[in-house]
C-alpha atoms as a PDB file:
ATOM      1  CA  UNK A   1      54.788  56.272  22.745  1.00  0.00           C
ATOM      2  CA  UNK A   2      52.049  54.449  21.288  1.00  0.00           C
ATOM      3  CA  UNK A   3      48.466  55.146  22.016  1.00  0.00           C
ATOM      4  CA  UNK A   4      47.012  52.072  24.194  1.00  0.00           C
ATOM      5  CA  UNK A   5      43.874  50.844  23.507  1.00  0.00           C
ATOM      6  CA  UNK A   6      41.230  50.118  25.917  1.00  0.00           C
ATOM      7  CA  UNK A   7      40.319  47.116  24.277  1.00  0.00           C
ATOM      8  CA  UNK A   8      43.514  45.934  25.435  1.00  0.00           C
ATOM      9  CA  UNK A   9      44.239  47.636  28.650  1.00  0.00           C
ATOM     10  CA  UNK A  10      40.664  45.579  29.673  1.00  0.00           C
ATOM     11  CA  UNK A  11      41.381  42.655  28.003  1.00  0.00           C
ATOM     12  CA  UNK A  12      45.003  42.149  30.265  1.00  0.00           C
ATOM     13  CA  UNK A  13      43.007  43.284  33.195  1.00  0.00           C
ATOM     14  CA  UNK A  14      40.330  40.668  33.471  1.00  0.00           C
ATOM     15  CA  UNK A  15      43.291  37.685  33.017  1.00  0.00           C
ATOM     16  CA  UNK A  16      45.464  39.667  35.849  1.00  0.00           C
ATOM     17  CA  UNK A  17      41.923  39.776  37.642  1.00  0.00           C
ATOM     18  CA  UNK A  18      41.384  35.989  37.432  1.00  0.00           C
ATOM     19  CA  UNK A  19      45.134  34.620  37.696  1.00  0.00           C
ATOM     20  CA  UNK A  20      44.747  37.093  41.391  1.00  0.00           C
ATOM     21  CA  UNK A  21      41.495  35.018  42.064  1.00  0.00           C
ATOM     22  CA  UNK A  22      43.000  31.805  41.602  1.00  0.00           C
ATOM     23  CA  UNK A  23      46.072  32.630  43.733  1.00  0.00           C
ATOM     24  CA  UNK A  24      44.030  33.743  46.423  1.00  0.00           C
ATOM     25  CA  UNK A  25      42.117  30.100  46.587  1.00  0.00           C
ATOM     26  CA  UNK A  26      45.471  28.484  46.232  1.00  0.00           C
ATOM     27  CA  UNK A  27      46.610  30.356  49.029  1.00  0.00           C
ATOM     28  CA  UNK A  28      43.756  30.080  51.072  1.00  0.00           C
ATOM     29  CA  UNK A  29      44.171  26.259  50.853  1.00  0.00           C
ATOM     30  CA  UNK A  30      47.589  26.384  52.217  1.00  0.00           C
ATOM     31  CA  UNK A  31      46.884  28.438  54.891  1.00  0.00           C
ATOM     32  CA  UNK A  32      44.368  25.688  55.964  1.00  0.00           C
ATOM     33  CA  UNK A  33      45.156  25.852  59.576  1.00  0.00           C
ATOM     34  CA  UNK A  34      45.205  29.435  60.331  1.00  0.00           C
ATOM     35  CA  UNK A  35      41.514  29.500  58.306  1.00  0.00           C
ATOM     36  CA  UNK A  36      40.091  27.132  60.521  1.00  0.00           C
ATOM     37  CA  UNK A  37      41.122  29.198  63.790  1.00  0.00           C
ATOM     38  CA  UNK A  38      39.909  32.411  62.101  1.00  0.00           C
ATOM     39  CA  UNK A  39      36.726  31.149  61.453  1.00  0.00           C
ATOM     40  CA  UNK A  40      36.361  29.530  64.846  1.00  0.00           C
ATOM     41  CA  UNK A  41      36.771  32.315  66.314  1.00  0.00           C
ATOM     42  CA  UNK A  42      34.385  34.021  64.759  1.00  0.00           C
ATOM     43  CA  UNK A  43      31.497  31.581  65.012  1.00  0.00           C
ATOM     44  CA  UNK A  44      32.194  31.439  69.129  1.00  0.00           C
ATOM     45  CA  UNK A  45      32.301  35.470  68.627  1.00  0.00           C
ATOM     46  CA  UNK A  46      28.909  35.359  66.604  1.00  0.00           C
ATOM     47  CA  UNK A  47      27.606  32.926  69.751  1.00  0.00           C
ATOM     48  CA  UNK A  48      28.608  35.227  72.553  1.00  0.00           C
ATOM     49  CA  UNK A  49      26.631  38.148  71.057  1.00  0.00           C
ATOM     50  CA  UNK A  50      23.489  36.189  70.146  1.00  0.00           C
ATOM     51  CA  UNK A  51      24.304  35.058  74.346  1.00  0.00           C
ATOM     52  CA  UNK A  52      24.390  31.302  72.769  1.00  0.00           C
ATOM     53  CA  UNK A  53      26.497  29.360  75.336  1.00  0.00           C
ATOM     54  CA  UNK A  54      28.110  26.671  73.039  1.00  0.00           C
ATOM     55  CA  UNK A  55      31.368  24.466  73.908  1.00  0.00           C
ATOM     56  CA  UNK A  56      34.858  25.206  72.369  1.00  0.00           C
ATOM     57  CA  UNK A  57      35.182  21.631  71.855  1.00  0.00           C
ATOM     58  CA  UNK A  58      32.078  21.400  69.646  1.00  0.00           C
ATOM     59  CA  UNK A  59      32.972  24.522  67.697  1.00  0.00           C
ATOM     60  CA  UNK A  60      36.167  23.299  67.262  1.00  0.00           C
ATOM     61  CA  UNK A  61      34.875  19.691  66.076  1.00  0.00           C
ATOM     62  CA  UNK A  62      32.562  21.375  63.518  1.00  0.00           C
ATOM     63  CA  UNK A  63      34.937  23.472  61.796  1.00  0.00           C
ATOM     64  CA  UNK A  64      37.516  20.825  61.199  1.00  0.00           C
ATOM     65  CA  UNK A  65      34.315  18.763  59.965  1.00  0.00           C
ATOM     66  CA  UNK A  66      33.800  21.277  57.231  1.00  0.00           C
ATOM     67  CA  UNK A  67      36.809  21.678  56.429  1.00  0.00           C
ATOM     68  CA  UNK A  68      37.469  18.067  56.084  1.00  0.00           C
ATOM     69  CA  UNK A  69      34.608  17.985  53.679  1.00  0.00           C
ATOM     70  CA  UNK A  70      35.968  20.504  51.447  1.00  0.00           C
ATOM     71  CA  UNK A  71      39.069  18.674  50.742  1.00  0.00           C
ATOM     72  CA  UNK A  72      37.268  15.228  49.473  1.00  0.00           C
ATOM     73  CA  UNK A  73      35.035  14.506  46.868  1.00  0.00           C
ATOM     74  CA  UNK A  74      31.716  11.960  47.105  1.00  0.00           C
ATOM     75  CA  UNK A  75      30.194  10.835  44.136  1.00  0.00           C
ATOM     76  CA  UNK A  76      26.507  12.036  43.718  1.00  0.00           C
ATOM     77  CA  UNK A  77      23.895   9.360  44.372  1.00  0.00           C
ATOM     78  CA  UNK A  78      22.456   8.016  40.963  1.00  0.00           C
ATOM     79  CA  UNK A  79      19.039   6.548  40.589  1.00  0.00           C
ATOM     80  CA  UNK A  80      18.341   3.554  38.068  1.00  0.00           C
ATOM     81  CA  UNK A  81      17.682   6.367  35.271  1.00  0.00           C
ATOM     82  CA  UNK A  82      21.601   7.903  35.922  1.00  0.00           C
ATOM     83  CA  UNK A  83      22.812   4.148  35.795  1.00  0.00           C
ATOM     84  CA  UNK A  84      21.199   3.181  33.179  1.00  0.00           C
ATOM     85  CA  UNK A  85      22.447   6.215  30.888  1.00  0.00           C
ATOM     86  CA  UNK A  86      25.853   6.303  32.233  1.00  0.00           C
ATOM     87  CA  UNK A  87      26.392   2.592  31.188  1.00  0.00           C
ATOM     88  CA  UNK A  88      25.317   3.441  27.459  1.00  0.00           C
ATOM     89  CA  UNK A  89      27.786   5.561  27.188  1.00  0.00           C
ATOM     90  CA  UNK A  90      30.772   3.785  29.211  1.00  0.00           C
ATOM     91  CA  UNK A  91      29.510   0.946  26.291  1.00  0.00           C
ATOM     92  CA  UNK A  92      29.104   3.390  23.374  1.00  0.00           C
ATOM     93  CA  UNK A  93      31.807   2.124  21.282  1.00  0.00           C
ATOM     94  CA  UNK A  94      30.697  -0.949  20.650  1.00  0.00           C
ATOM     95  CA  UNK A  95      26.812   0.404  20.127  1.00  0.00           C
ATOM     96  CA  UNK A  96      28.011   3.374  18.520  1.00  0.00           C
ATOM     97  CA  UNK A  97      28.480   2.336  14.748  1.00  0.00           C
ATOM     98  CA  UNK A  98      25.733   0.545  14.362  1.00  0.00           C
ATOM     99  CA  UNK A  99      23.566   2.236  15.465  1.00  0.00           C
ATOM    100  CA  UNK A 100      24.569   5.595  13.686  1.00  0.00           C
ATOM    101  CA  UNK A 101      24.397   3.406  10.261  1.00  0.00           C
ATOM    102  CA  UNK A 102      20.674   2.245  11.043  1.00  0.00           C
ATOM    103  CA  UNK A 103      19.948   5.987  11.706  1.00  0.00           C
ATOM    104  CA  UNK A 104      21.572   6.790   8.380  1.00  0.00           C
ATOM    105  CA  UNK A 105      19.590   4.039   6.896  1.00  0.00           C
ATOM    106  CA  UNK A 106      16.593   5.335   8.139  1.00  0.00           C
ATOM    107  CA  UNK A 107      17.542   9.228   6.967  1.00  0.00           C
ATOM    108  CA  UNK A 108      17.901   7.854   3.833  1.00  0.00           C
ATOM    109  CA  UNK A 109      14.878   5.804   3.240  1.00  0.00           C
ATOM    110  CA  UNK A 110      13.140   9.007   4.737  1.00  0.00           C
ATOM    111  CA  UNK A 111      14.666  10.828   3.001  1.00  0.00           C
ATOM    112  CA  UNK A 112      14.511   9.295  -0.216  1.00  0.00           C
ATOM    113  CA  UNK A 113      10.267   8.743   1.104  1.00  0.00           C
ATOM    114  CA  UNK A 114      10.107  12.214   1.786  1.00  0.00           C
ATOM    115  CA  UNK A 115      11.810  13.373  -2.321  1.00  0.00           C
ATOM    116  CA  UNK A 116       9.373  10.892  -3.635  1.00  0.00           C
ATOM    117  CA  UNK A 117       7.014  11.916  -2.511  1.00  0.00           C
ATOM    118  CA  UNK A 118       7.373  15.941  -3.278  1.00  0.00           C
ATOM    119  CA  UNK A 119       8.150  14.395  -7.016  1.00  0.00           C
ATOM    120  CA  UNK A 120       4.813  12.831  -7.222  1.00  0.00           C
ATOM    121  CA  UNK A 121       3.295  15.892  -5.299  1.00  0.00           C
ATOM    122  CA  UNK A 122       5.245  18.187  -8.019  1.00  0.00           C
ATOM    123  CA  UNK A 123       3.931  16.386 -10.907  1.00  0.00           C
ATOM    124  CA  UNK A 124       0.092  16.328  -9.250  1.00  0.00           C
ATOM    125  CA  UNK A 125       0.179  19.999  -9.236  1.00  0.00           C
ATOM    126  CA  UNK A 126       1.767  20.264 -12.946  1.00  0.00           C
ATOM    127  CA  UNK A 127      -0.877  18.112 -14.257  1.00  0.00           C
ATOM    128  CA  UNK A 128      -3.269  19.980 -12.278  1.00  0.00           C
ATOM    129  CA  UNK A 129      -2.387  23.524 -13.853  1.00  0.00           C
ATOM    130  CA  UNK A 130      -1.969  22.031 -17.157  1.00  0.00           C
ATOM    131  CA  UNK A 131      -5.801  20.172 -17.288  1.00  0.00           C
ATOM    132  CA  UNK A 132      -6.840  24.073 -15.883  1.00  0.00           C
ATOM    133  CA  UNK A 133      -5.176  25.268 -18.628  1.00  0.00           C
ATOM    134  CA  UNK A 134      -6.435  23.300 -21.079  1.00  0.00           C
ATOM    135  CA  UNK A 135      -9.905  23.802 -19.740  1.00  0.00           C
ATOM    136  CA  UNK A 136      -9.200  27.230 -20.088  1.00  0.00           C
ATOM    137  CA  UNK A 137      -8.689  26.903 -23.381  1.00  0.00           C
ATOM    138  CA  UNK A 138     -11.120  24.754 -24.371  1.00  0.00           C
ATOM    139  CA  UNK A 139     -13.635  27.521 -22.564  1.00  0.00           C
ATOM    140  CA  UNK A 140     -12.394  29.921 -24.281  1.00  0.00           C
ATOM    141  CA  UNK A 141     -12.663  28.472 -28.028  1.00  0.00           C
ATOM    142  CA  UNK A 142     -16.241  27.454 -26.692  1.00  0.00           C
ATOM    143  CA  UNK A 143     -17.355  30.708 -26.204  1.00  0.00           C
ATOM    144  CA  UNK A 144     -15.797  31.850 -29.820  1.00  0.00           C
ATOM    145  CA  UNK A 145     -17.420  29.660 -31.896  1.00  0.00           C
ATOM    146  CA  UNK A 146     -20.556  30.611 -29.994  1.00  0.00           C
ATOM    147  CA  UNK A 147     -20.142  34.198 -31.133  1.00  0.00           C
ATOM    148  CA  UNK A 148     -18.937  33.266 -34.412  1.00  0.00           C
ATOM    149  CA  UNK A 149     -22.126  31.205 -35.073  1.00  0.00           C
ATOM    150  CA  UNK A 150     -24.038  34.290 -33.893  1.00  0.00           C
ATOM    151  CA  UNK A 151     -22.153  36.956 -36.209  1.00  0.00           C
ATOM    152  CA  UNK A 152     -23.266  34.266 -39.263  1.00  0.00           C
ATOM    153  CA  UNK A 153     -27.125  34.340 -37.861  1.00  0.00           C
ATOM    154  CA  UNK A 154     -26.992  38.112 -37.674  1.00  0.00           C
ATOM    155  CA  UNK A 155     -25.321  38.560 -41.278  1.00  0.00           C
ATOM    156  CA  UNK A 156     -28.900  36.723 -42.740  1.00  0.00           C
ATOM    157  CA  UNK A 157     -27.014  33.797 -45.031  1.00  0.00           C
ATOM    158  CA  UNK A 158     -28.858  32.085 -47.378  1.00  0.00           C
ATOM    159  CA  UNK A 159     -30.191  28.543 -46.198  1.00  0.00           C
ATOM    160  CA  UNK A 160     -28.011  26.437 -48.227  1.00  0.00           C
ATOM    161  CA  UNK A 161     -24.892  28.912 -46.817  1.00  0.00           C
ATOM    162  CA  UNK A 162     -26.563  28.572 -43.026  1.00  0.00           C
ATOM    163  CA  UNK A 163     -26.304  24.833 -43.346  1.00  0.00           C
ATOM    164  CA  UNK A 164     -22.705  24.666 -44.588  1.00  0.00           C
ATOM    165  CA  UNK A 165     -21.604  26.878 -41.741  1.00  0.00           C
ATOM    166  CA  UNK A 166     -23.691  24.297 -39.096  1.00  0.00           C
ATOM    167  CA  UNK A 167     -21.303  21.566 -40.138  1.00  0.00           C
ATOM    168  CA  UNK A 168     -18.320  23.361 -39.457  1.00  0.00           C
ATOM    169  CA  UNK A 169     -19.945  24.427 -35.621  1.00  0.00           C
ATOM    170  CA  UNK A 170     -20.704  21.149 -35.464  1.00  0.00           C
ATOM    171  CA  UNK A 171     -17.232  19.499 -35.936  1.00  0.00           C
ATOM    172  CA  UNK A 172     -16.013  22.423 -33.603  1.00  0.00           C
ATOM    173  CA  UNK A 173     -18.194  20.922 -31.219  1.00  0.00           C
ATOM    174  CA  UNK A 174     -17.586  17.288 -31.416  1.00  0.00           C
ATOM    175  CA  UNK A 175     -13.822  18.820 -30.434  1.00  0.00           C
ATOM    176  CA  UNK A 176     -14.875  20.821 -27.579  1.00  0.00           C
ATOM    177  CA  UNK A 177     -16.651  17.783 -26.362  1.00  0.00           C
ATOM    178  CA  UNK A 178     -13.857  15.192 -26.928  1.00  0.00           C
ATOM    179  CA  UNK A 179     -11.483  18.044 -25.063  1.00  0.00           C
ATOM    180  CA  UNK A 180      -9.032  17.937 -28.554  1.00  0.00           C
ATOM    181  CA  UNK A 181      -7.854  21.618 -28.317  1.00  0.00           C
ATOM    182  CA  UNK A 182      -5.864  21.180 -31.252  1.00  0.00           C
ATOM    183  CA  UNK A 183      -9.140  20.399 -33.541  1.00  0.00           C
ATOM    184  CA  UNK A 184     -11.245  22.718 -31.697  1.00  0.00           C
ATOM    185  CA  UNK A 185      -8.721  25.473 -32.127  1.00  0.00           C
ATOM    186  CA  UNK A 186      -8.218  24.650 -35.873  1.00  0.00           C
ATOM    187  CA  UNK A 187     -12.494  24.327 -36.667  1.00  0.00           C
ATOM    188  CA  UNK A 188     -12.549  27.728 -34.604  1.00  0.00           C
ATOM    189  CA  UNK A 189      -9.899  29.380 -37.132  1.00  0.00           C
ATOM    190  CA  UNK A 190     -11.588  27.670 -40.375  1.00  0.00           C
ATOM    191  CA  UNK A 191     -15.143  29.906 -38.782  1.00  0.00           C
ATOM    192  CA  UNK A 192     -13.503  32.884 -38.579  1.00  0.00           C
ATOM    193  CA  UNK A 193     -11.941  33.173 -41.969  1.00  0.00           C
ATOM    194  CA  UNK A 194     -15.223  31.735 -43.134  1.00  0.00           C
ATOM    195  CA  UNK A 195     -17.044  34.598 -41.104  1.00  0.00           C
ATOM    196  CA  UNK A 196     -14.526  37.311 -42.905  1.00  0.00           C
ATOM    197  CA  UNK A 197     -14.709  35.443 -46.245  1.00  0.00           C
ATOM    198  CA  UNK A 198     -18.578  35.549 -46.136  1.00  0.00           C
ATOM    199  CA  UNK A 199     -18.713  39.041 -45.127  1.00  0.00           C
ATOM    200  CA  UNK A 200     -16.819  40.078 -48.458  1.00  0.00           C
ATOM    201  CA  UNK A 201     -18.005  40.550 -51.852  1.00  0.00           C
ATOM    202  CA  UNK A 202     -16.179  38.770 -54.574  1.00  0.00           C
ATOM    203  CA  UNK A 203     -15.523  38.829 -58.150  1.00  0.00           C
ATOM    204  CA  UNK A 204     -14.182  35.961 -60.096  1.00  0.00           C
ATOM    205  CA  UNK A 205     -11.619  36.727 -63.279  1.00  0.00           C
ATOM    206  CA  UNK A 206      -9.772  34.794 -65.547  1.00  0.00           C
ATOM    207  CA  UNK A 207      -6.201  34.969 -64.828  1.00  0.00           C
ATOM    208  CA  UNK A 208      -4.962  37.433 -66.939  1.00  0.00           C
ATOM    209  CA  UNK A 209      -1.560  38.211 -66.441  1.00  0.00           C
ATOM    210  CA  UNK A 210       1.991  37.775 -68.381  1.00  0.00           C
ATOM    211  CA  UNK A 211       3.059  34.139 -68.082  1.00  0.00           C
ATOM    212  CA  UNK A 212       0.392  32.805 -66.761  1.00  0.00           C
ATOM    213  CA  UNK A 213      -1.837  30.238 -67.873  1.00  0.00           C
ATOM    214  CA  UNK A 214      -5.203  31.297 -68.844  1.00  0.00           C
ATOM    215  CA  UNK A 215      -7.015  27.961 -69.442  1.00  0.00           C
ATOM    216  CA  UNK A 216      -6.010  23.969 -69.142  1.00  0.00           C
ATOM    217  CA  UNK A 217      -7.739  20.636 -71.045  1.00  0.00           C
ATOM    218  CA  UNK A 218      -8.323  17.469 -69.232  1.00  0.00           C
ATOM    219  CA  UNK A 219      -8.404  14.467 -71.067  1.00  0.00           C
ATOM    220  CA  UNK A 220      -9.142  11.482 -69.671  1.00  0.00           C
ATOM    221  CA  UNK A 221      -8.020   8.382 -71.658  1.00  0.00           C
ATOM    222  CA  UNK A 222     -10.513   5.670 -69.502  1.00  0.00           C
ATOM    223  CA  UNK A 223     -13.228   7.081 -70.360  1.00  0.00           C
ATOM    224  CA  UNK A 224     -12.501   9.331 -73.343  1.00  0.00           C
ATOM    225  CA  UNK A 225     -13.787  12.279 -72.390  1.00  0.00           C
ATOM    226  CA  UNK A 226     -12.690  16.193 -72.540  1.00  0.00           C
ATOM    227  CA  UNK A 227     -13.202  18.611 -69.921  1.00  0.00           C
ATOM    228  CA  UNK A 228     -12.214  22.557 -70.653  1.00  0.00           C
ATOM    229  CA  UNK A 229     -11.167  24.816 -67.553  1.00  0.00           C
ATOM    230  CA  UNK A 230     -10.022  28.813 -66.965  1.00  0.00           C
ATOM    231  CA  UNK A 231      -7.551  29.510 -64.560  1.00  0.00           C
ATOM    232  CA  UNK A 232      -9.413  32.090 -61.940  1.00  0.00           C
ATOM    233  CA  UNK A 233      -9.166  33.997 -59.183  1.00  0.00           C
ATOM    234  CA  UNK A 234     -11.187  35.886 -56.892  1.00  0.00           C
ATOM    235  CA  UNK A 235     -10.993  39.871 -56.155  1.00  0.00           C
ATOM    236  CA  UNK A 236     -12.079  41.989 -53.782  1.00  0.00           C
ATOM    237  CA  UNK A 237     -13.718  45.698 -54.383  1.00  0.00           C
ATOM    238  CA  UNK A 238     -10.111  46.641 -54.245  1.00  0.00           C
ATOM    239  CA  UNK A 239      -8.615  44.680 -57.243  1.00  0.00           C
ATOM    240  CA  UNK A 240      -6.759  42.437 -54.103  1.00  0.00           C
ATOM    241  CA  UNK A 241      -6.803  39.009 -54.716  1.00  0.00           C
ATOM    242  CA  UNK A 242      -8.600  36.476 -52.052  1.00  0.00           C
ATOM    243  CA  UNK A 243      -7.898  33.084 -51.774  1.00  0.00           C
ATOM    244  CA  UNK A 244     -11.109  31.243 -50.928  1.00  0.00           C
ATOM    245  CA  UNK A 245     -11.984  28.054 -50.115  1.00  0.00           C
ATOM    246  CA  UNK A 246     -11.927  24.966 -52.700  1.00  0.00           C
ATOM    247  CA  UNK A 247     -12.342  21.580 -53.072  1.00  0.00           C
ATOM    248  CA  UNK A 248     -10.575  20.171 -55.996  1.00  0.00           C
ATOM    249  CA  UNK A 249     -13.276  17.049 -58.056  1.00  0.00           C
ATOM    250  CA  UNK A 250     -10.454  15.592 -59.069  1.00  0.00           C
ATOM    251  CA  UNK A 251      -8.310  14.786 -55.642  1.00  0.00           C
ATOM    252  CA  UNK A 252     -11.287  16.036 -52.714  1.00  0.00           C
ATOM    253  CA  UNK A 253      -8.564  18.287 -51.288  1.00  0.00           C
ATOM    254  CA  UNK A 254      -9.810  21.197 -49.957  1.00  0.00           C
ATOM    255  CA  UNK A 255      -7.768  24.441 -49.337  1.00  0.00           C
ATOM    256  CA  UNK A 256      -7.823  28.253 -49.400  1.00  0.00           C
ATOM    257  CA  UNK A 257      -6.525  28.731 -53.171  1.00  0.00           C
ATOM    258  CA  UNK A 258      -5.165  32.220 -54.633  1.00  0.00           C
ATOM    259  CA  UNK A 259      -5.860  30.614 -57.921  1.00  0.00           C
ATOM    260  CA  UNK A 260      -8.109  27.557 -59.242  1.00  0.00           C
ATOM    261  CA  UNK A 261      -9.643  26.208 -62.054  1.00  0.00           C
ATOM    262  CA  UNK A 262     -13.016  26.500 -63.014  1.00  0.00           C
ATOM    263  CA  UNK A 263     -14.855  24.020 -65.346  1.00  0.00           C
ATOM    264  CA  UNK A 264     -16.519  25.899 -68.470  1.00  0.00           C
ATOM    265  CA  UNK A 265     -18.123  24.938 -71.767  1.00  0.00           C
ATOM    266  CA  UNK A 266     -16.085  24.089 -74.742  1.00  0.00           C
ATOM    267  CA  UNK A 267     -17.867  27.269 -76.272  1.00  0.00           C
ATOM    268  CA  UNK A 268     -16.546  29.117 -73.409  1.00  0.00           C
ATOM    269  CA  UNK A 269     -13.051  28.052 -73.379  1.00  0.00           C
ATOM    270  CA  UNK A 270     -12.754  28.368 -76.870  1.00  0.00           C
ATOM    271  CA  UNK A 271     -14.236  32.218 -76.453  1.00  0.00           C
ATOM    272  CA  UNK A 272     -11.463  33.540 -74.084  1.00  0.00           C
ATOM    273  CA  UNK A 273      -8.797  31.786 -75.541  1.00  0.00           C
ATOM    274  CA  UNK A 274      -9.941  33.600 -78.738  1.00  0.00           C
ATOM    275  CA  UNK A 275     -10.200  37.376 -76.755  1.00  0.00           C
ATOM    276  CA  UNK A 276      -6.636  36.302 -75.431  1.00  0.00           C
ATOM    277  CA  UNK A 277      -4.880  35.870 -78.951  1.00  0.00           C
ATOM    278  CA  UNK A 278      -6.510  38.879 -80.088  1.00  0.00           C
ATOM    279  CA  UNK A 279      -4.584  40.894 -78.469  1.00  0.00           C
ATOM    280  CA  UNK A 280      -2.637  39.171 -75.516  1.00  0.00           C
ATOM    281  CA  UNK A 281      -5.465  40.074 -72.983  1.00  0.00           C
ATOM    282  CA  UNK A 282      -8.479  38.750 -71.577  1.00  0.00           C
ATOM    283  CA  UNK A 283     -11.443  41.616 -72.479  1.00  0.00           C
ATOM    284  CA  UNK A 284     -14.122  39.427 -70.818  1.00  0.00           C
ATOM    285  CA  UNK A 285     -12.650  38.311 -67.617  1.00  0.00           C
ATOM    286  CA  UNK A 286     -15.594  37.806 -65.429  1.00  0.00           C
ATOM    287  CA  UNK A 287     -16.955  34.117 -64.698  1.00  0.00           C
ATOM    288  CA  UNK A 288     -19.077  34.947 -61.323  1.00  0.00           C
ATOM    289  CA  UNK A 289     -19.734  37.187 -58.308  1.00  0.00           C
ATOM    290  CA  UNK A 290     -19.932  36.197 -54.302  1.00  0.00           C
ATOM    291  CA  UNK A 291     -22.477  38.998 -52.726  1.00  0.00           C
ATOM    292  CA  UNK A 292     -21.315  40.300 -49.535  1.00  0.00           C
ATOM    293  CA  UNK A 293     -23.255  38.214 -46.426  1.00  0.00           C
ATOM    294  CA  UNK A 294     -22.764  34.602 -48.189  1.00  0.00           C
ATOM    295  CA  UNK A 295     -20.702  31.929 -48.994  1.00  0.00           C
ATOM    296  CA  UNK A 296     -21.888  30.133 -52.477  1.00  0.00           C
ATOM    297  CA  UNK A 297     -20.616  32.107 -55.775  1.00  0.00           C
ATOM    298  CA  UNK A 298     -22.795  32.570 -58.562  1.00  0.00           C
ATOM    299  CA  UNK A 299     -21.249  31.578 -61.627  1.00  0.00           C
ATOM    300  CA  UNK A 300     -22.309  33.423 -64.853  1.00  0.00           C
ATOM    301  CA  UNK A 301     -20.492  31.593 -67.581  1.00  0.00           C
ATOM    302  CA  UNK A 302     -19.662  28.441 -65.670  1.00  0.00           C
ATOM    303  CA  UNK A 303     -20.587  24.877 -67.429  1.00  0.00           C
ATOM    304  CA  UNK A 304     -23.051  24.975 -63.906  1.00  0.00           C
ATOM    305  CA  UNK A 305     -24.298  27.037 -61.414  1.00  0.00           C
ATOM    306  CA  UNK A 306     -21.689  24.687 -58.697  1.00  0.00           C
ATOM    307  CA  UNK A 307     -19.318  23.471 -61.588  1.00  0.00           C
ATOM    308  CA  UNK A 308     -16.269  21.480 -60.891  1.00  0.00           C
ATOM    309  CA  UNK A 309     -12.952  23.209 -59.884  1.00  0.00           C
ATOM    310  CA  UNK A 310      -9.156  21.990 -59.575  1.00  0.00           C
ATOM    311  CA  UNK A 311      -6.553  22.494 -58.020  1.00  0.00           C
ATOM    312  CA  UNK A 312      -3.452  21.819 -60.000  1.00  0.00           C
ATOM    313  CA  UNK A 313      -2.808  21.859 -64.245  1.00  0.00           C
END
């Protein structure tokens, strides 16, 4: 035989228990008579002890008085309040609709209030972190060119250097102060690589190298004049070439160049391109020297101390 669960066995008990309960107040309704003499007899009984002397006519009056009670129903009194509410309702369906699409009109404009107004709240807080960002940034190239400046006072430039490098703090500055990260950022990297630049000594060499050009002539029909040039290049105590900065006297571009060309006599140009046919090679390849702690190179066999340079041939 199957194993019975409690779970069960207590489950049918408590419906037997109730269907027993409602059988007994079923009966106990039938039996109406027979509970009315029982419990008038017990309420003269309870009277006799306490030595109450009460009639049998009154007992019997007040029992069938409950009793009668028990059997009937009276409605509850209702204030205004009760009325009031209970005739809403009795009246809801023609109340009801309306009512339920002004409340959803209302949801919705709140609702819709209410997402508006976290948007705008959203895009306040966005614009917030990105201004402290910027600011952050903007503090932060600030305080780099600051050091930068003082890294080219400590390294004891020249005058004429000292002054070139105030114009660039200066346009790093106008930046900062119109809050144009982009420029600021851009003046801050043109310091540094002038910083590491200036810090390095230089040598400046013909090119002198298979299949490339050693020197170019510009002739310029307008005016009818000549202008010779050698292709250079700048070294470092390693034999690495540098690209430094130049500004071309022909276009006013200015850009870090590997190679450029450097404006020289007609005696000099016709020199190394002599040396170069004699035996494929450039013997004298030095034109100038940048010292270590500045910026200006000093040309030895330039047609000037600052001659012209280009940028393309």
């Amino acid at each position: 035989m199957a194993e019975v669960r409690l779970r069960e066995q207590m489950g049918a008990m408590a419906l037997i228990d109730e269907m027993r309960h409602r059988q007994m107040v079923v009966q106990e309704h039938l039996d109406l008579p027979r509970r009315r003499e029982e419990v008038a007899r017990r309420i003269r009984e309870y009277y006799r002890t306490q030595n109450i002397t009460v009639d049998d006519e009154l007992v019997e009056q007040g029992v069938r008085t409950y009793f009668d009670k028990r059997l009937s129903y009276e409605a509850p009194h209702t204030g205004k309040l009760s009325a009031f509410l209970s005739r809403i309702y009795i009246t809801r369906a023609s109340w009801k609709k309306p009512a339920l699409a002004g409340v959803a009109v209302l949801a919705l404009l709140a609702g819709g209030g209410y997402m508006a107004q976290q948007a705008r709240e959203n895009a306040a807080v966005a614009e917030r972190a990105a201004q402290s960002a910027a600011n952050a940034e903007l503090d932060r190239i600030a305080s780099q060119v600051r050091k930068t400046e003082e890294s080219f006072r400590a390294m004891g430039l020249p005058q004429s250097d000292m002054q070139q490098v105030e114009a660039m703090v200066a346009q790093a500055d106008e930046a900062l102060r119109a809050h144009d990260s982009a420029r600021a950022r851009a003046s801050l990297d043109t310091l540094e690589s002038t910083l590491t630049y200036a810090a390095t000594p230089l040598t400046i060499n013909v090119v002198d190298r298979a299949g490339a050009k050693t020197g170019v002539v510009r002739r310029y029909g307008a005016s009818g004049g000549t202008a010779w040039y050698l292709i250079a290049e700048a070294t470092d105590p390693a034999g690495r070439v540098v690209p430094i900065p130049v500004t071309s006297a022909e276009s006013g571009e200015r850009k870090q160049a590997s190679q450029f060309g450097v404006r020289v006599s007609q005696a000099v140009y016709d020199s190394v391109r002599a040396d170069k046919m004699d035996d494929g090679h450039v013997n004298d390849k030095v034109l100038g020297k940048k010292p270590a702690k500045a910026l200006t190179v000093q040309y030895s066999r330039a047609y000037s101390d600052q001659p012209d340079l280009i940028l393309e041939w």
